[in-house]
Protein backbone atom coordinates (compact mmCIF):
# COMPACT_ATOMS: atom_id res chain seq x y z
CA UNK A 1 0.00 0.00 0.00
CA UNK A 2 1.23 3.63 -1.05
CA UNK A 3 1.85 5.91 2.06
CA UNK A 4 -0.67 8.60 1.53
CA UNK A 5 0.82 11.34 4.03
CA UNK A 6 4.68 11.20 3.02
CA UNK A 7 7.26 13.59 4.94
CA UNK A 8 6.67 16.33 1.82
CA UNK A 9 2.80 16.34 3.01
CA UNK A 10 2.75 18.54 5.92
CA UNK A 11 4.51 21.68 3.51
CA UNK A 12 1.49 21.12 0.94
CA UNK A 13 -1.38 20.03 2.85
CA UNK A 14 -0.72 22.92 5.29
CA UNK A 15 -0.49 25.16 1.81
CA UNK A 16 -3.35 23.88 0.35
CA UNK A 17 -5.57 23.90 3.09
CA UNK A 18 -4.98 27.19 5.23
CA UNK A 19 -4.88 29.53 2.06
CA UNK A 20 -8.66 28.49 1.59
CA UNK A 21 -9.43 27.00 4.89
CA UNK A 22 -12.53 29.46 5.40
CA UNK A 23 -13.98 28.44 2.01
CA UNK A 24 -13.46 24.87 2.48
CA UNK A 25 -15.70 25.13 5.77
CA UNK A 26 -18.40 26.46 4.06
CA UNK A 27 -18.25 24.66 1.49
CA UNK A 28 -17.96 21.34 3.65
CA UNK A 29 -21.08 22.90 5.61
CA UNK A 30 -22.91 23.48 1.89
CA UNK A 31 -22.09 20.03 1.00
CA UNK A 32 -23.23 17.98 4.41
CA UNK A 33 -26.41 19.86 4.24
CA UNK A 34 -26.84 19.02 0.53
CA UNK A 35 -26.03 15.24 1.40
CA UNK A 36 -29.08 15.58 4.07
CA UNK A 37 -31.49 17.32 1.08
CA UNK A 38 -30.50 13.91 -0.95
CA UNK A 39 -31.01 11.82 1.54
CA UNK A 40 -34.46 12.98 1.90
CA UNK A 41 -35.39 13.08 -1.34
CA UNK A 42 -33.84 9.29 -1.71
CA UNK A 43 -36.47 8.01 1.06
CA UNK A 44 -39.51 9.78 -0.34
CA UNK A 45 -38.52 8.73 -3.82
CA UNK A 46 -37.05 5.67 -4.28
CA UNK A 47 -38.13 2.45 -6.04
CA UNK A 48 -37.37 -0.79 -5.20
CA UNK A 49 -34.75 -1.13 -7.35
CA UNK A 50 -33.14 1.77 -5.95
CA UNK A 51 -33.27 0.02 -2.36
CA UNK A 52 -31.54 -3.14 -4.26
CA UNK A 53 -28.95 -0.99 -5.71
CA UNK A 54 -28.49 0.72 -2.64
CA UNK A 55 -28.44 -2.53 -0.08
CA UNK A 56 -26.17 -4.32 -2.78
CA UNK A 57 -23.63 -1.33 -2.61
CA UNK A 58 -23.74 -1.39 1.04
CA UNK A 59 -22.97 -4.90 1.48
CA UNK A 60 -19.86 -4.28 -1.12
CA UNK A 61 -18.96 -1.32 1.57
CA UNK A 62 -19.03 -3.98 4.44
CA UNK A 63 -16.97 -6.41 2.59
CA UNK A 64 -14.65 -4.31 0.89
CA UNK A 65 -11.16 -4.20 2.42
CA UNK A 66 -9.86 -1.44 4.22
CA UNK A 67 -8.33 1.52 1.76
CA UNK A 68 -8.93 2.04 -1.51
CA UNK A 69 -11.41 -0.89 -2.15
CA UNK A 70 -13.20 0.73 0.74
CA UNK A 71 -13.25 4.46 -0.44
CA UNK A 72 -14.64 3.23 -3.87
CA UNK A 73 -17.15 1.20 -2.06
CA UNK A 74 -17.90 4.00 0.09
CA UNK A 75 -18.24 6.38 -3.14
CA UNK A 76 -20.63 4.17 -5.24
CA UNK A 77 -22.67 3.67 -2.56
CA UNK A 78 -23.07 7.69 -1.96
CA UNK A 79 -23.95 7.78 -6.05
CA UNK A 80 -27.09 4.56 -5.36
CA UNK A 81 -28.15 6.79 -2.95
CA UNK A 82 -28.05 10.56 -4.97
CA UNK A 83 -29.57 8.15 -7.98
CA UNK A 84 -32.80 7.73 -5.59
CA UNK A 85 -33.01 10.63 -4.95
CA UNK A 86 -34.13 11.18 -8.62
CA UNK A 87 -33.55 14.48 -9.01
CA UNK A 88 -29.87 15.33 -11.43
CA UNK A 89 -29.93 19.00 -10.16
CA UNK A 90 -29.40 18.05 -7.04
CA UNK A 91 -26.60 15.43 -8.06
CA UNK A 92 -24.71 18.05 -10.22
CA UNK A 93 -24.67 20.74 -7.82
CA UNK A 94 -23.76 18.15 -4.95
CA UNK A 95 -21.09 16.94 -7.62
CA UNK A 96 -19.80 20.58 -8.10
CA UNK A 97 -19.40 21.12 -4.56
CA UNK A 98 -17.48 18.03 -3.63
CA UNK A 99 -15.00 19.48 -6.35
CA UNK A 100 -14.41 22.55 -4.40
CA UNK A 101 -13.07 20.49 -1.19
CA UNK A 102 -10.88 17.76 -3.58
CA UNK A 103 -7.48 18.66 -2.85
CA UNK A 104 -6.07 16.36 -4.98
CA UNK A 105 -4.93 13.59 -2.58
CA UNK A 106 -3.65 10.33 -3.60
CA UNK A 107 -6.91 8.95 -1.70
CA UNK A 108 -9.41 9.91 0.19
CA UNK A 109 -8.25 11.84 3.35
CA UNK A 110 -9.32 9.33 5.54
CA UNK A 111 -6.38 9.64 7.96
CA UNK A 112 -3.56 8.01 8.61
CA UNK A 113 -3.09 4.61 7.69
CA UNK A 114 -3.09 3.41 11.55
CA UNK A 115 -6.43 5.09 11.49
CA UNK A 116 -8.31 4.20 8.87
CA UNK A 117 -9.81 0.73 9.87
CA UNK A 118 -11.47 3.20 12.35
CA UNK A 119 -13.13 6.12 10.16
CA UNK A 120 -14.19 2.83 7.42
CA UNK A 121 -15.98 1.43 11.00
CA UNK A 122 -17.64 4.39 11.61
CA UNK A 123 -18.35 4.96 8.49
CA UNK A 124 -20.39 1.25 7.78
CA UNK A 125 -22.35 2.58 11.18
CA UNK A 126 -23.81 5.68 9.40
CA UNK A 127 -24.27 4.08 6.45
CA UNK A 128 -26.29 0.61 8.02
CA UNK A 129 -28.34 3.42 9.77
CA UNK A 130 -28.43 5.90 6.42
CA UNK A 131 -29.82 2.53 4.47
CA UNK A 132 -32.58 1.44 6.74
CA UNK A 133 -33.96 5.11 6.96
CA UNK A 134 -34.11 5.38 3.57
CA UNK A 135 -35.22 1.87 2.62
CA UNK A 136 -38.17 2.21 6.06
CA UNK A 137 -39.01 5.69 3.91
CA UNK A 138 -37.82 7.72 6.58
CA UNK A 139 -36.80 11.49 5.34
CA UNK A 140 -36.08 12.99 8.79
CA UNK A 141 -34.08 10.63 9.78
CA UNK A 142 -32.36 10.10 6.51
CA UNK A 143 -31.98 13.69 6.07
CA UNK A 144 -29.81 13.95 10.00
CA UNK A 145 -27.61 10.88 9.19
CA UNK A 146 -26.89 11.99 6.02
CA UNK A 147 -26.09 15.22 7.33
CA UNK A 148 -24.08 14.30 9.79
CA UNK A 149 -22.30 11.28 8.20
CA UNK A 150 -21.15 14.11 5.70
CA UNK A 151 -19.49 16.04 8.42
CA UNK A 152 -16.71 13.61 8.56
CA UNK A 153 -15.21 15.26 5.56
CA UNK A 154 -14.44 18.55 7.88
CA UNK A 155 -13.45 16.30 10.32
CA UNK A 156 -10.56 14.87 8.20
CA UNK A 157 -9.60 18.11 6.66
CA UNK A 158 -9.23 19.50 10.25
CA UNK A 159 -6.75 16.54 11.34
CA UNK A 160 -5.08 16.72 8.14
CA UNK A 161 -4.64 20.49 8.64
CA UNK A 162 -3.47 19.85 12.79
CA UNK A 163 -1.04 17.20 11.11
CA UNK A 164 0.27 19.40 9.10
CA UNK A 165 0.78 22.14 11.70
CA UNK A 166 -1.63 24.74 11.54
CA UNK A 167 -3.43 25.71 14.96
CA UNK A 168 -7.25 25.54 13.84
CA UNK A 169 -8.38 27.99 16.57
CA UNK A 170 -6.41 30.94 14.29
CA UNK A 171 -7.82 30.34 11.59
């Protein structure tokens, strides 16, 4: 496996992130909120092939192994759910915004290596519990794990940018 965070990544990370690092929050905060707004719209509108699409992508999540396999899993399961949503406005925008956080990283920034396992774990929680509320036709509820699950992003970028140095409370 590649080393995603190599001595070099502290210089760039801490470049990249703190030169747009009030951006990137909003943005993050645009894009969990967006992620709840699909959620909802994936309970009240999906078919039942939707909820076989979606259930089959989430047992590829729990199976995949931890990494890249994972992150792909992970990804194609996010696009089963935007596709039940049934609305491509909402999955272009959504698609736009993600773009605006990408900083180009080898992987997804789901921390260290050590701590990855971890992050995929919690991950498979919010998603068992994103499935069922969507499946069960649940739009509140889908909507706040969706939401929430979507905040891990900021998380990440936050440790990435304390890795790399920056004090978060300056900026």
């Amino acid at each position: 496996m590649r080393e995603q965070w190599t001595s070099t990544s502290n210089a760039s990370v801490h470049r990249t992130l703190s030169g747009r690092w009030n951006e990137m929050r909003d943005t993050c905060e645009a894009v969990s909120r967006l992620h709840g707004t699909i959620a909802r719209a994936a309970a009240e509108n999906r078919t039942d092939d939707d909820i076989e699409r979606i259930r089959e992508r989430l047992q590829a999540f729990r199976l995949a192994e931890s990494g890249l396999q994972s992150q792909k899993a992970d990804e194609l399961l996010h696009i089963a759910i935007s596709d039940a949503a049934h609305n491509a406005t909402l999955q272009s925008v959504l698609v736009e915004l993600e773009s605006r956080v990408s900083i180009s990283a080898p992987a997804h920034l789901w921390g260290e290596p050590g701590g990855m396992r971890q992050m995929e774990a919690r991950a498979l929680i919010d998603h068992e519990n994103l499935v069922t509320a969507i499946c069960n036709a649940q739009p509140d509820a889908a909507s706040a794990i969706a939401r929430e699950h979507a905040r891990i992003d900021l998380e990440l970028l936050e440790a990435a940018l304390h890795r790399a140095g920056a004090p978060l409370d300056s900026m």
